[in-house]
PDB file of N, CA and C in Angstrom:
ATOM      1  N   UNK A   1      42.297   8.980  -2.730  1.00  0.00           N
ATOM      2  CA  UNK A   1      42.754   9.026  -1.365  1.00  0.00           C
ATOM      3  C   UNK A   1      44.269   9.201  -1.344  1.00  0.00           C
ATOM      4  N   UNK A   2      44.556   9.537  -0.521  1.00  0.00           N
ATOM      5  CA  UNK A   2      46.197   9.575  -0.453  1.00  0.00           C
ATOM      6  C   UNK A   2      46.652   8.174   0.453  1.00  0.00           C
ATOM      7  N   UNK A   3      46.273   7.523   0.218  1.00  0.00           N
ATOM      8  CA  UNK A   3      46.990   5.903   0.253  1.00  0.00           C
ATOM      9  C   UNK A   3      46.771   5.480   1.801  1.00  0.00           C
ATOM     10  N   UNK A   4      46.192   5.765   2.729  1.00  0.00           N
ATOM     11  CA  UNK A   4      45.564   5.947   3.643  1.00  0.00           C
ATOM     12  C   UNK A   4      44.415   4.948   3.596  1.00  0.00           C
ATOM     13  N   UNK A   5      44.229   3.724   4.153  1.00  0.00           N
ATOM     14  CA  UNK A   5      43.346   3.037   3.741  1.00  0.00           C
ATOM     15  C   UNK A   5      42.086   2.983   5.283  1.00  0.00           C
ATOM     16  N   UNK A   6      40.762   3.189   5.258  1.00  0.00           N
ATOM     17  CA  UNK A   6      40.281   3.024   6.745  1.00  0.00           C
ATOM     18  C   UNK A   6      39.980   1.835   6.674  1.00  0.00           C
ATOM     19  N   UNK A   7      40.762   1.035   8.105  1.00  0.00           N
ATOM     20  CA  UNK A   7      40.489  -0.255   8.515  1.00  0.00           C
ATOM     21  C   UNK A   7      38.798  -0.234   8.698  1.00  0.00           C
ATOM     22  N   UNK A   8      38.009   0.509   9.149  1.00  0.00           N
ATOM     23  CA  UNK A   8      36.650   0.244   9.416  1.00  0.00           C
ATOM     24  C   UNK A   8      35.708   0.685   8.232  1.00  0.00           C
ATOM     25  N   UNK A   9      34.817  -0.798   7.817  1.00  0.00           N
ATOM     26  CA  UNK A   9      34.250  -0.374   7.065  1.00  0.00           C
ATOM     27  C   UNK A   9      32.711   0.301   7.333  1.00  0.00           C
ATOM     28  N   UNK A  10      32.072   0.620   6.593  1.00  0.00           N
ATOM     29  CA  UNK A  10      30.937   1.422   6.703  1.00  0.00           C
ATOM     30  C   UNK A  10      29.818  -0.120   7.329  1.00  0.00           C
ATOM     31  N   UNK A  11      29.164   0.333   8.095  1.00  0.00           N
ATOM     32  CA  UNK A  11      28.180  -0.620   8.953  1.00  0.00           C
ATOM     33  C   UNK A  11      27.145  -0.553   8.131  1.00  0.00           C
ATOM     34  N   UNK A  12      26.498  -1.558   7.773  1.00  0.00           N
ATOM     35  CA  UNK A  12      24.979  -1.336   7.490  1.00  0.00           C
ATOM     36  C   UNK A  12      24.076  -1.343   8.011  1.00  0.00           C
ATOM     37  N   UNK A  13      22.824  -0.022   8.750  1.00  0.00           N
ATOM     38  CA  UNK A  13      22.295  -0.269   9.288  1.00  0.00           C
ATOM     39  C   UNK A  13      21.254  -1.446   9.776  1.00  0.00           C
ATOM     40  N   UNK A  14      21.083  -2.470   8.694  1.00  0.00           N
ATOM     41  CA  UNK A  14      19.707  -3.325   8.739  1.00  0.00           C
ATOM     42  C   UNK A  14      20.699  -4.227   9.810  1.00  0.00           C
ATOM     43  N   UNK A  15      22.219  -4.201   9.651  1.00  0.00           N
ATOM     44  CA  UNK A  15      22.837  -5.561  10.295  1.00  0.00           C
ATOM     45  C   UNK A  15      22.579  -5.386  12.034  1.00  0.00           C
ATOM     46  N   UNK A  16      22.151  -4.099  12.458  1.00  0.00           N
ATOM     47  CA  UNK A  16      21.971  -3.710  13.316  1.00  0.00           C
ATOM     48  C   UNK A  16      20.674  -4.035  14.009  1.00  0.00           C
ATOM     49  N   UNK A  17      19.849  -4.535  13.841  1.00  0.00           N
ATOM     50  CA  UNK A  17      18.015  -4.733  12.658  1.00  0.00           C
ATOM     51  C   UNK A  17      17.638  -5.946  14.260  1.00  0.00           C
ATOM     52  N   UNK A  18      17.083  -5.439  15.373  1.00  0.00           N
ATOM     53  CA  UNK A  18      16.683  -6.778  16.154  1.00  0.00           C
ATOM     54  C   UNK A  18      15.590  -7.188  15.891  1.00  0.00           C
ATOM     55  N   UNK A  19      16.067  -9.134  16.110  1.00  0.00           N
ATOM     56  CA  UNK A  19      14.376  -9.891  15.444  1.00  0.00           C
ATOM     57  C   UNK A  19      13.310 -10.343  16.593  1.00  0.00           C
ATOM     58  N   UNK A  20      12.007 -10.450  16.774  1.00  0.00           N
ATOM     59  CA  UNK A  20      11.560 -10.660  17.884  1.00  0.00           C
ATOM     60  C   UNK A  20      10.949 -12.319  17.359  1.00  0.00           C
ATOM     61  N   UNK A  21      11.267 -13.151  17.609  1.00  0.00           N
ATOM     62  CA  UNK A  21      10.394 -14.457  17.875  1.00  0.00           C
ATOM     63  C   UNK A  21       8.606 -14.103  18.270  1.00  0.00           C
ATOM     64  N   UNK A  22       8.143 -14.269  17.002  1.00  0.00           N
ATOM     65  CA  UNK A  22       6.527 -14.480  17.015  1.00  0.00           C
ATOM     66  C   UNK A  22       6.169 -15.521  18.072  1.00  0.00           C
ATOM     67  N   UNK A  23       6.429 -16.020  18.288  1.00  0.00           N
ATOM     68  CA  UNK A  23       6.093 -17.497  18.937  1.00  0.00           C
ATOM     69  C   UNK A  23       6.247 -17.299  20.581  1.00  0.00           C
ATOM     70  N   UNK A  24       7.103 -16.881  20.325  1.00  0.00           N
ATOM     71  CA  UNK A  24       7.559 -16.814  22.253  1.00  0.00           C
ATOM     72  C   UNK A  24       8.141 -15.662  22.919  1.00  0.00           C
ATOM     73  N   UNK A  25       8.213 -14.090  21.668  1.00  0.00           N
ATOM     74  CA  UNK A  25       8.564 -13.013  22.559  1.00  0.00           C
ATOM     75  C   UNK A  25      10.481 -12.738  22.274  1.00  0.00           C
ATOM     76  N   UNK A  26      11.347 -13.733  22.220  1.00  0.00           N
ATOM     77  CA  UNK A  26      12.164 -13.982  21.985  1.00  0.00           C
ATOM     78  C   UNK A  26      13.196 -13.011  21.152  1.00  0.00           C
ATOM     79  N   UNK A  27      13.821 -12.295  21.646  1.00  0.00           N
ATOM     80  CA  UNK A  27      14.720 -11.192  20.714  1.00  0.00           C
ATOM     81  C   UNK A  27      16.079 -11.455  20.382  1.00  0.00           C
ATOM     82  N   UNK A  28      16.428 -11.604  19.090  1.00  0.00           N
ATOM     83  CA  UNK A  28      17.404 -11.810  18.785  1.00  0.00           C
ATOM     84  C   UNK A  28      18.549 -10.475  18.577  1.00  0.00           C
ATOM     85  N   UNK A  29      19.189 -10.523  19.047  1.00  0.00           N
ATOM     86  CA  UNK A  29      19.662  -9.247  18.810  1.00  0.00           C
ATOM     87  C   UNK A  29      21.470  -9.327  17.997  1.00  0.00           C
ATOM     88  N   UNK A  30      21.856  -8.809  16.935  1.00  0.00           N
ATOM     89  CA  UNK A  30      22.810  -9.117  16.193  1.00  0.00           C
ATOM     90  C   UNK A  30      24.287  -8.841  17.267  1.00  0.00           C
ATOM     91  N   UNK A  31      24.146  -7.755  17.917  1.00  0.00           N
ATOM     92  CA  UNK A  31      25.354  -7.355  18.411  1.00  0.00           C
ATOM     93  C   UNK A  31      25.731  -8.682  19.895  1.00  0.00           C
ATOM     94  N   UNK A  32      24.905  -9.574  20.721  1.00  0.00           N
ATOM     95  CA  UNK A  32      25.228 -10.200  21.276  1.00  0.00           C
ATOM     96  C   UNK A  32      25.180 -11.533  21.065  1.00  0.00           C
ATOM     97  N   UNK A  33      24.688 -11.687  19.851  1.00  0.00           N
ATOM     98  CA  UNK A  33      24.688 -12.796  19.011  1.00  0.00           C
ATOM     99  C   UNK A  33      24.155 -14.031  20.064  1.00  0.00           C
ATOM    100  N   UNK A  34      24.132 -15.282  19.864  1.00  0.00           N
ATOM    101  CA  UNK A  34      23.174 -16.403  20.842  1.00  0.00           C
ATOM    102  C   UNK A  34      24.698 -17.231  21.210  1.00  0.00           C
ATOM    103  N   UNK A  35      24.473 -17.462  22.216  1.00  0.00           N
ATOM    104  CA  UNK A  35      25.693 -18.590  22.684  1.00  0.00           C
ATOM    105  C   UNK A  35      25.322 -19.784  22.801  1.00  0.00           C
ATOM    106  N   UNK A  36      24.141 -19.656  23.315  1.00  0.00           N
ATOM    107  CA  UNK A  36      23.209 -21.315  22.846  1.00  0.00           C
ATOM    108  C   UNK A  36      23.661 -22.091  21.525  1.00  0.00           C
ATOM    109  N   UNK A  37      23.119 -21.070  20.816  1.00  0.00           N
ATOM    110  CA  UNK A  37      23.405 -21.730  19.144  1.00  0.00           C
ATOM    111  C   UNK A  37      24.869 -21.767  18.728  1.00  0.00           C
ATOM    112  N   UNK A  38      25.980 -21.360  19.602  1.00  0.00           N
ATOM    113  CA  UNK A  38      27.146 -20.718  19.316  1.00  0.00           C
ATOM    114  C   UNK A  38      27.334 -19.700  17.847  1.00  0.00           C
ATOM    115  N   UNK A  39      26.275 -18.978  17.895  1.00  0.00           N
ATOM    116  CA  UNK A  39      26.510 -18.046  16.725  1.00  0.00           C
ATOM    117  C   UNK A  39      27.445 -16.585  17.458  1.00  0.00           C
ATOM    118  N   UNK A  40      28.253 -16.392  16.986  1.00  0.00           N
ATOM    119  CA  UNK A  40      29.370 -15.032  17.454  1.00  0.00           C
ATOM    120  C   UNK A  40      28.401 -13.944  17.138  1.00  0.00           C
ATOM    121  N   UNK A  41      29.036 -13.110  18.334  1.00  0.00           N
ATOM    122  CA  UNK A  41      28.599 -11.603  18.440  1.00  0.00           C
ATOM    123  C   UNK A  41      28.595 -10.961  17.246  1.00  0.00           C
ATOM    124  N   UNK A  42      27.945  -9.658  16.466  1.00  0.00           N
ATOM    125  CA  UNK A  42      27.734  -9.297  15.126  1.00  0.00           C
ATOM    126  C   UNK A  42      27.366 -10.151  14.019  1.00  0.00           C
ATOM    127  N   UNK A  43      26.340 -10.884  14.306  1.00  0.00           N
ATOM    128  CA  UNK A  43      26.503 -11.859  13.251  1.00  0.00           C
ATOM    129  C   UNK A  43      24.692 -11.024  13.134  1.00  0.00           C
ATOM    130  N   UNK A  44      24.621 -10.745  11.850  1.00  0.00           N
ATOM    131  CA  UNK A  44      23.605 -10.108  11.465  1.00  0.00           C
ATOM    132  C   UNK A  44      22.469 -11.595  10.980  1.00  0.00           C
ATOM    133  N   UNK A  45      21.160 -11.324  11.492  1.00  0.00           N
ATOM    134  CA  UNK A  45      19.900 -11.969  11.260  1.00  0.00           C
ATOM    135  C   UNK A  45      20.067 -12.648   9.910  1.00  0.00           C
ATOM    136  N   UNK A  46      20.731 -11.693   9.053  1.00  0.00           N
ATOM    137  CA  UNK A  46      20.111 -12.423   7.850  1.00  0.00           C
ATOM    138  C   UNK A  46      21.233 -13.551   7.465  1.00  0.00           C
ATOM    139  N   UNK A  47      22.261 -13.649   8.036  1.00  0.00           N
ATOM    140  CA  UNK A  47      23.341 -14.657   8.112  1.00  0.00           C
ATOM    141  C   UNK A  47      23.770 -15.851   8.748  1.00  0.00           C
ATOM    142  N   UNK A  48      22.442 -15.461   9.736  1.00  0.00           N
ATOM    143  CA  UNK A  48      22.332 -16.823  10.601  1.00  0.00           C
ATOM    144  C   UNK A  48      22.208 -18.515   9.544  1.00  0.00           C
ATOM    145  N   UNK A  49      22.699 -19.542  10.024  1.00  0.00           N
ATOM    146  CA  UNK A  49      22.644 -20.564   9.351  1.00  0.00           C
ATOM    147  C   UNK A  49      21.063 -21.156   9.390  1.00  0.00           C
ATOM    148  N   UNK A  50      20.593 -21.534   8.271  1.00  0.00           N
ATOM    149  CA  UNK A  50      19.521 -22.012   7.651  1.00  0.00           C
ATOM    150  C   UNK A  50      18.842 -23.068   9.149  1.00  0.00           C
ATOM    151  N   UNK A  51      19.642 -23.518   9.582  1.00  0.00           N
ATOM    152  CA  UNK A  51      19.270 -25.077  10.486  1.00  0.00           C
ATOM    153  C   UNK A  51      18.825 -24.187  12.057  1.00  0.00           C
ATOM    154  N   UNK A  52      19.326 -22.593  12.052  1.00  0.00           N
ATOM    155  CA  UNK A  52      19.433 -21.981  13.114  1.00  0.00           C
ATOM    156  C   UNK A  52      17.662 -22.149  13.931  1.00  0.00           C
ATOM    157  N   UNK A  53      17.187 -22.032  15.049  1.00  0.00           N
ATOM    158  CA  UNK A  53      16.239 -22.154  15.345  1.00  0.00           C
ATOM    159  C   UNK A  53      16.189 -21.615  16.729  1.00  0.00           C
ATOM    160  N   UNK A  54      15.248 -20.629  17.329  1.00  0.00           N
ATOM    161  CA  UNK A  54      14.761 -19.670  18.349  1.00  0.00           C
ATOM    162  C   UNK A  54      15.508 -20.331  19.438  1.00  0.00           C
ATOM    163  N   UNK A  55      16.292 -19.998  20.029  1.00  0.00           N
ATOM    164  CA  UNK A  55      17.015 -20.942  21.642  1.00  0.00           C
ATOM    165  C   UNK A  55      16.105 -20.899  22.556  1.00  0.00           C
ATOM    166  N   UNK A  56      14.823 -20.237  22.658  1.00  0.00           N
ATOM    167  CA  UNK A  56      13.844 -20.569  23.607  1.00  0.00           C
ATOM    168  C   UNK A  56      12.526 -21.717  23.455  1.00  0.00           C
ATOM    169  N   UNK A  57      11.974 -21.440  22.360  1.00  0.00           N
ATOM    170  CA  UNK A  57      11.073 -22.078  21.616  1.00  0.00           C
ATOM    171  C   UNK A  57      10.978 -23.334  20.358  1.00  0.00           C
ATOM    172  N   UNK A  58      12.246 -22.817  19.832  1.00  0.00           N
ATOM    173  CA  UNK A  58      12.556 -23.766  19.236  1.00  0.00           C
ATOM    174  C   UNK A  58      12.075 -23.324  17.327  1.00  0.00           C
ATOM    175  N   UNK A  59      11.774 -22.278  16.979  1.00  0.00           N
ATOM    176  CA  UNK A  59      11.007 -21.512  16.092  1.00  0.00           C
ATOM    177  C   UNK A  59      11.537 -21.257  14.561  1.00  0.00           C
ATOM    178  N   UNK A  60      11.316 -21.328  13.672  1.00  0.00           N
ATOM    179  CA  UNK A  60      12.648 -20.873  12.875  1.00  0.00           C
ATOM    180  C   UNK A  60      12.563 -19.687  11.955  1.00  0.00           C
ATOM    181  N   UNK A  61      13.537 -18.905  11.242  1.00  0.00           N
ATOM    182  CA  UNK A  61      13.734 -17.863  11.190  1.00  0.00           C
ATOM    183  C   UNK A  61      12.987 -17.113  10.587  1.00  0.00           C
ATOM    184  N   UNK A  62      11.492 -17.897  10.067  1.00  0.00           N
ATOM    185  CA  UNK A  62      10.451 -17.291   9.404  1.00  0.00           C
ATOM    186  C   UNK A  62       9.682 -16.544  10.348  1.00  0.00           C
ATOM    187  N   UNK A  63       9.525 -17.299  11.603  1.00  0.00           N
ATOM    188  CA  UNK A  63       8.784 -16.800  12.644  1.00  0.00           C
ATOM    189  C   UNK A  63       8.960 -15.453  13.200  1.00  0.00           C
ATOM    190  N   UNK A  64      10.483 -15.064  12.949  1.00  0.00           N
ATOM    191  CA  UNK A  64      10.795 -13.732  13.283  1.00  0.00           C
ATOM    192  C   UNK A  64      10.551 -12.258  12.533  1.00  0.00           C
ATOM    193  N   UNK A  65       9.973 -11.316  13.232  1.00  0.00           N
ATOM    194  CA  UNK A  65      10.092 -10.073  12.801  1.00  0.00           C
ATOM    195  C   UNK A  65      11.077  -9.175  12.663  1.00  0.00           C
ATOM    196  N   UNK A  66      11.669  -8.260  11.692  1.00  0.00           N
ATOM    197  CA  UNK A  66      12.661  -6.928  12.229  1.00  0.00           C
ATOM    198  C   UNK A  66      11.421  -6.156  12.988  1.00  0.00           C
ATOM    199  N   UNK A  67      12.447  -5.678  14.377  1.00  0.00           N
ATOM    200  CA  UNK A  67      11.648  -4.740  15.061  1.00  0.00           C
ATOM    201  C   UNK A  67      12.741  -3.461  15.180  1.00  0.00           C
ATOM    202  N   UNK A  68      13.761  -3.325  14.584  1.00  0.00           N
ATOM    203  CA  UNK A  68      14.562  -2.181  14.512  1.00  0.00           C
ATOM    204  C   UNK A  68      15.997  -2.448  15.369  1.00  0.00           C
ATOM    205  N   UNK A  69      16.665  -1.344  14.903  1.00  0.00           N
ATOM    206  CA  UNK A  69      17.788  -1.469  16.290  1.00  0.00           C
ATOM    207  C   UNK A  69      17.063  -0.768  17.603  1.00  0.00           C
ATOM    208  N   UNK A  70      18.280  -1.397  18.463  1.00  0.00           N
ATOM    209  CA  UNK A  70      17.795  -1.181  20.292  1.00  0.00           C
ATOM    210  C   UNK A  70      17.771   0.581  20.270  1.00  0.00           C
ATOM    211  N   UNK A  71      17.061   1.156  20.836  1.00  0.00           N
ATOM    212  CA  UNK A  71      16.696   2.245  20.967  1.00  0.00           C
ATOM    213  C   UNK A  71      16.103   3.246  19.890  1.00  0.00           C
ATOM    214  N   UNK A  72      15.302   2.510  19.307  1.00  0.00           N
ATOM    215  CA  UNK A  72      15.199   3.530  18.023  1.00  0.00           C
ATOM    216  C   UNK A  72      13.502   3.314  18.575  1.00  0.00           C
ATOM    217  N   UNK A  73      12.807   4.579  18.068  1.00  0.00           N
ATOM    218  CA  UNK A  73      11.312   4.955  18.515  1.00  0.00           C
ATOM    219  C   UNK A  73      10.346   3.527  19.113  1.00  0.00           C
ATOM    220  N   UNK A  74       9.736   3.861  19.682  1.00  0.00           N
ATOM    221  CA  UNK A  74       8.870   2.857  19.301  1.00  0.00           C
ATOM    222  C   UNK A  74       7.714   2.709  18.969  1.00  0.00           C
ATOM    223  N   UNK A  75       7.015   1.838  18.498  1.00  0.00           N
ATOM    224  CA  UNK A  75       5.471   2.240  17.557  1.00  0.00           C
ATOM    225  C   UNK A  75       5.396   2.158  16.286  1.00  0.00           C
ATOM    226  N   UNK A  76       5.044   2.081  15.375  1.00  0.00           N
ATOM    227  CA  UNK A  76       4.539   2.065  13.931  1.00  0.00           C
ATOM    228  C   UNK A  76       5.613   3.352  13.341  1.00  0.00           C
ATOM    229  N   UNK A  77       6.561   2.449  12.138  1.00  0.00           N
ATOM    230  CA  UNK A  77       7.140   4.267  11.246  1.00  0.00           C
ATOM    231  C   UNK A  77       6.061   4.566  10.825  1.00  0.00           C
ATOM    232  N   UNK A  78       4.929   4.838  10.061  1.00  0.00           N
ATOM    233  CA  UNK A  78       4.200   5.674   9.490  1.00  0.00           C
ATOM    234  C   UNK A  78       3.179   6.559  10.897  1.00  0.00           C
ATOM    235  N   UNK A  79       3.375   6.505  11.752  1.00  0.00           N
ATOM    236  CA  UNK A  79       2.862   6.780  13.174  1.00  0.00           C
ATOM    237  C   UNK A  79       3.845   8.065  13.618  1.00  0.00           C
ATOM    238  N   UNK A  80       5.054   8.086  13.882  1.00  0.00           N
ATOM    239  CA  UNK A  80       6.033   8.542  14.166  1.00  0.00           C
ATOM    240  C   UNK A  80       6.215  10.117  13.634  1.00  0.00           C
ATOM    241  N   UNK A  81       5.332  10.580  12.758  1.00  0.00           N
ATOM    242  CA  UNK A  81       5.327  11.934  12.411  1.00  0.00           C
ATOM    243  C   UNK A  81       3.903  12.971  13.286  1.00  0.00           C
ATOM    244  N   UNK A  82       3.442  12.059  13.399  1.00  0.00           N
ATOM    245  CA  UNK A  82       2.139  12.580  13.843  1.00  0.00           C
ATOM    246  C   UNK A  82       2.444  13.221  15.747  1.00  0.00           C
ATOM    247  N   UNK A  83       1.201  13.866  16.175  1.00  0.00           N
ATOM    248  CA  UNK A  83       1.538  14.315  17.630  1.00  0.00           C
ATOM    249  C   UNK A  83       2.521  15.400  17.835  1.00  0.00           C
ATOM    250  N   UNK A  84       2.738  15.829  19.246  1.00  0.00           N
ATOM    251  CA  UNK A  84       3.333  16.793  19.340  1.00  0.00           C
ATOM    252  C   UNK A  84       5.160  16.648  19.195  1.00  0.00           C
ATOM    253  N   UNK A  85       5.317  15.805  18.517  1.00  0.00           N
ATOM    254  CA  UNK A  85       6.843  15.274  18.605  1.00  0.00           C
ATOM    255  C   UNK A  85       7.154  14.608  19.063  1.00  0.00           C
ATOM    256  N   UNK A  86       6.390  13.975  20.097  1.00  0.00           N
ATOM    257  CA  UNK A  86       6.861  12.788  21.347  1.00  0.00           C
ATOM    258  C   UNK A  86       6.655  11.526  20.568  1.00  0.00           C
ATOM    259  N   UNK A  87       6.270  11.243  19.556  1.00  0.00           N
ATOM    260  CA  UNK A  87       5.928   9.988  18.984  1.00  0.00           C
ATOM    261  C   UNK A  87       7.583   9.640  18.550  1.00  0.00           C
ATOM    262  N   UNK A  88       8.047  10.670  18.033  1.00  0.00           N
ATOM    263  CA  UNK A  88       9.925  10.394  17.963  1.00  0.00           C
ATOM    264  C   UNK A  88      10.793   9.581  19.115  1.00  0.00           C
ATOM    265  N   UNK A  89      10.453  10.016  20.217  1.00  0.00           N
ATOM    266  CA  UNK A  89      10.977   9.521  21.040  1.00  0.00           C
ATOM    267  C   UNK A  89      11.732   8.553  21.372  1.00  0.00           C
ATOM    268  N   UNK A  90      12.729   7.816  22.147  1.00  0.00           N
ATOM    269  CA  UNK A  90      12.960   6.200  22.080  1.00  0.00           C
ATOM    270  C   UNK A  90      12.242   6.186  23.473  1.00  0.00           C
ATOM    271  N   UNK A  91      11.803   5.029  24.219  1.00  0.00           N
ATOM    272  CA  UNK A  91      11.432   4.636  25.112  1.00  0.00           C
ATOM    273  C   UNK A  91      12.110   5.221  26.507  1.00  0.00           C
ATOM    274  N   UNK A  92      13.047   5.661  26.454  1.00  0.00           N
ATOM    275  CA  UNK A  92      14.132   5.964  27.475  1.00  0.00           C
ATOM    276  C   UNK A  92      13.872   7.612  27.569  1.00  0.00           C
ATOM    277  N   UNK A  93      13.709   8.125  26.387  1.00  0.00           N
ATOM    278  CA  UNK A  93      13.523   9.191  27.007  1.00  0.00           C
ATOM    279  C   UNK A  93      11.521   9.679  27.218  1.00  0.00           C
ATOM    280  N   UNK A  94      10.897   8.647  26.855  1.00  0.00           N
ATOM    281  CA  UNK A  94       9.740   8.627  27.031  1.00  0.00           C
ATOM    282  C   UNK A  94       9.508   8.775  28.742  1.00  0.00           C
ATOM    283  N   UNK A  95      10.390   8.274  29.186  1.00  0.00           N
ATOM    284  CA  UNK A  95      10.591   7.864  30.693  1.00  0.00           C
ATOM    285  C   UNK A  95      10.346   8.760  31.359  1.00  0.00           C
ATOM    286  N   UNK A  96      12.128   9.463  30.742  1.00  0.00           N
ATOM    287  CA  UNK A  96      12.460  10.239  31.250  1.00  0.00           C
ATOM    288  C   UNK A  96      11.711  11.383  31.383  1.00  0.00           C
ATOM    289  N   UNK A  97      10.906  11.965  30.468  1.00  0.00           N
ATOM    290  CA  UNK A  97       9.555  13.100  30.442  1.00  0.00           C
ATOM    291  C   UNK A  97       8.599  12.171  31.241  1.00  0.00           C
ATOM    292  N   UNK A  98       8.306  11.670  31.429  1.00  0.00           N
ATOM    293  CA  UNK A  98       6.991  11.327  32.408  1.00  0.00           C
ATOM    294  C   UNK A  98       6.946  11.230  33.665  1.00  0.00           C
ATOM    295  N   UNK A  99       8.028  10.737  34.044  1.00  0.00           N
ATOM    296  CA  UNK A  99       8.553  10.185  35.266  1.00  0.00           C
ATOM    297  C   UNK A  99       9.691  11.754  36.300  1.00  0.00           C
ATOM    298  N   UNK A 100      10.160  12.404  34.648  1.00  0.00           N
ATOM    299  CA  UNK A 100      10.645  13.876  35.171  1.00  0.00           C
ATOM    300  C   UNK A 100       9.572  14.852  35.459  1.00  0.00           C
ATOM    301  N   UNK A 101       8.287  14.747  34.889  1.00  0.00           N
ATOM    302  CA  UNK A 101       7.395  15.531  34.891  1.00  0.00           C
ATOM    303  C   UNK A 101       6.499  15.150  36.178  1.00  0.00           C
ATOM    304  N   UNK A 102       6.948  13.968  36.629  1.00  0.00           N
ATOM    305  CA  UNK A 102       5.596  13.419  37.896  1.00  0.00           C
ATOM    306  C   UNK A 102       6.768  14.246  39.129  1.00  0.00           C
ATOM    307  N   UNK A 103       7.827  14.072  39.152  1.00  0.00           N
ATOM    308  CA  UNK A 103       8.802  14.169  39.866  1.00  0.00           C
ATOM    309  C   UNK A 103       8.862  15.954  40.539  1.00  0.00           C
ATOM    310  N   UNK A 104       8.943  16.961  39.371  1.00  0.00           N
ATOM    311  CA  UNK A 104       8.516  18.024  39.563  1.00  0.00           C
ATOM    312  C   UNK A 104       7.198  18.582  40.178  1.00  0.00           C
ATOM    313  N   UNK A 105       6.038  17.739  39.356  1.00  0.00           N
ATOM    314  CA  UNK A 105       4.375  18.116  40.328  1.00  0.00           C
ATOM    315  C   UNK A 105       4.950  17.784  41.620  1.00  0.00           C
ATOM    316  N   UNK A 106       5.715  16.832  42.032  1.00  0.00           N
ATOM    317  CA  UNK A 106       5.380  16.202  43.122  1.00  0.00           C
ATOM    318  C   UNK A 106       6.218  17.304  44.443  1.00  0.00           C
ATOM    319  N   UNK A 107       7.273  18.093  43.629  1.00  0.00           N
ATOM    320  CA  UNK A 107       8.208  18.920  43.981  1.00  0.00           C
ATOM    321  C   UNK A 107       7.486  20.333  44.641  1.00  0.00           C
ATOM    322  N   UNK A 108       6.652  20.607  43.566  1.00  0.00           N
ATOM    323  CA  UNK A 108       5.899  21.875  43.054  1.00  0.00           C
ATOM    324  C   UNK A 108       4.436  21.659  43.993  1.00  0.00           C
ATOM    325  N   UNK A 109       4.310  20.427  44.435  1.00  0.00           N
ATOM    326  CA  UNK A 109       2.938  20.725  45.577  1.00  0.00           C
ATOM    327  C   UNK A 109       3.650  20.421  46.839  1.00  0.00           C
ATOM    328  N   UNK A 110       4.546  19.657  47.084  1.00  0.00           N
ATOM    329  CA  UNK A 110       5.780  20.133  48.726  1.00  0.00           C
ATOM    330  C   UNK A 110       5.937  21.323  48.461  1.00  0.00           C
ATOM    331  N   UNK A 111       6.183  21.943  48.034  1.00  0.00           N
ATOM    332  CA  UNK A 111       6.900  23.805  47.960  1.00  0.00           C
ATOM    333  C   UNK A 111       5.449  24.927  48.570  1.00  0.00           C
ATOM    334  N   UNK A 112       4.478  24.072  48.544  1.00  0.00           N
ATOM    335  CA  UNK A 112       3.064  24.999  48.690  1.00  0.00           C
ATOM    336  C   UNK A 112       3.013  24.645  50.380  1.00  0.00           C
ATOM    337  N   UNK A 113       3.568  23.582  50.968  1.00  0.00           N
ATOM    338  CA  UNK A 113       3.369  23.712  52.233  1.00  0.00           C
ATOM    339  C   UNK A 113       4.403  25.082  53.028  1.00  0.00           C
ATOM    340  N   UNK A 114       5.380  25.573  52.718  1.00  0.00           N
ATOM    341  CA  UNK A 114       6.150  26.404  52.497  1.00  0.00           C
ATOM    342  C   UNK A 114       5.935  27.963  52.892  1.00  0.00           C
ATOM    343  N   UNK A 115       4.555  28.193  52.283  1.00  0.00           N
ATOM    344  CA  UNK A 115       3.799  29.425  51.852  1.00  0.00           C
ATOM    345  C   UNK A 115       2.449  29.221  53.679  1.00  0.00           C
ATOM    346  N   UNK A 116       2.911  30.981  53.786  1.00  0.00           N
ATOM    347  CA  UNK A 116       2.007  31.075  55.360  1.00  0.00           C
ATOM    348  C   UNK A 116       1.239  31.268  55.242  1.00  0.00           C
TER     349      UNK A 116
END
């Protein structure tokens, strides 16, 4: 390098990684970290302190699943190749095609009253 050092280091994706509480639904999510427990914002799942336990339920950190970071597909990875491409999707734009597509029919049969 030419002596240039980058203050930011490389992120790891898993730290990104939200956990869902088996027990009660409960999502832990790294980037807003729990204020209950006073654990700070970015504090990745797997760093949480041993004594840490679900702020709703009361659960502890076995109980939890990785369910991915926020917006990433949803459904099964080995699922996600299959179909016409829409299985890629994140939820948001799942929406957005369904809800854009009802929006247009709904456009496209007003336009027929139109016609003499």
């Amino acid at each position: 390098m030419s002596g240039v050092e980058s203050s930011a280091e490389a992120i790891d994706p898993r730290t990104l990684d939200r956990h869902e509480c088996g027990a009660c639904g409960y999502i832990y999510e790294p980037v807003k970290g729990d204020s209950l427990g006073k654990i700070a914002a970015g504090t990745p799942f797997e760093d949480l302190p041993t004594d840490w336990r679900c702020p709703v339920c009361g659960a502890r950190t076995a109980r939890f699943t990785n369910i991915g970071p926020a917006g990433s597909p949803s459904g099964f990875k080995e699922n996600l190749g299959y179909g016409f491409g829409v299985n890629t999707l994140t939820p948001g734009q799942k929406n957005l095609l369904i809800f854009g597509g009802l929006a247009i029919a709904v456009l496209f049969f007003l336009s027929l009253y139109g016609l003499q």
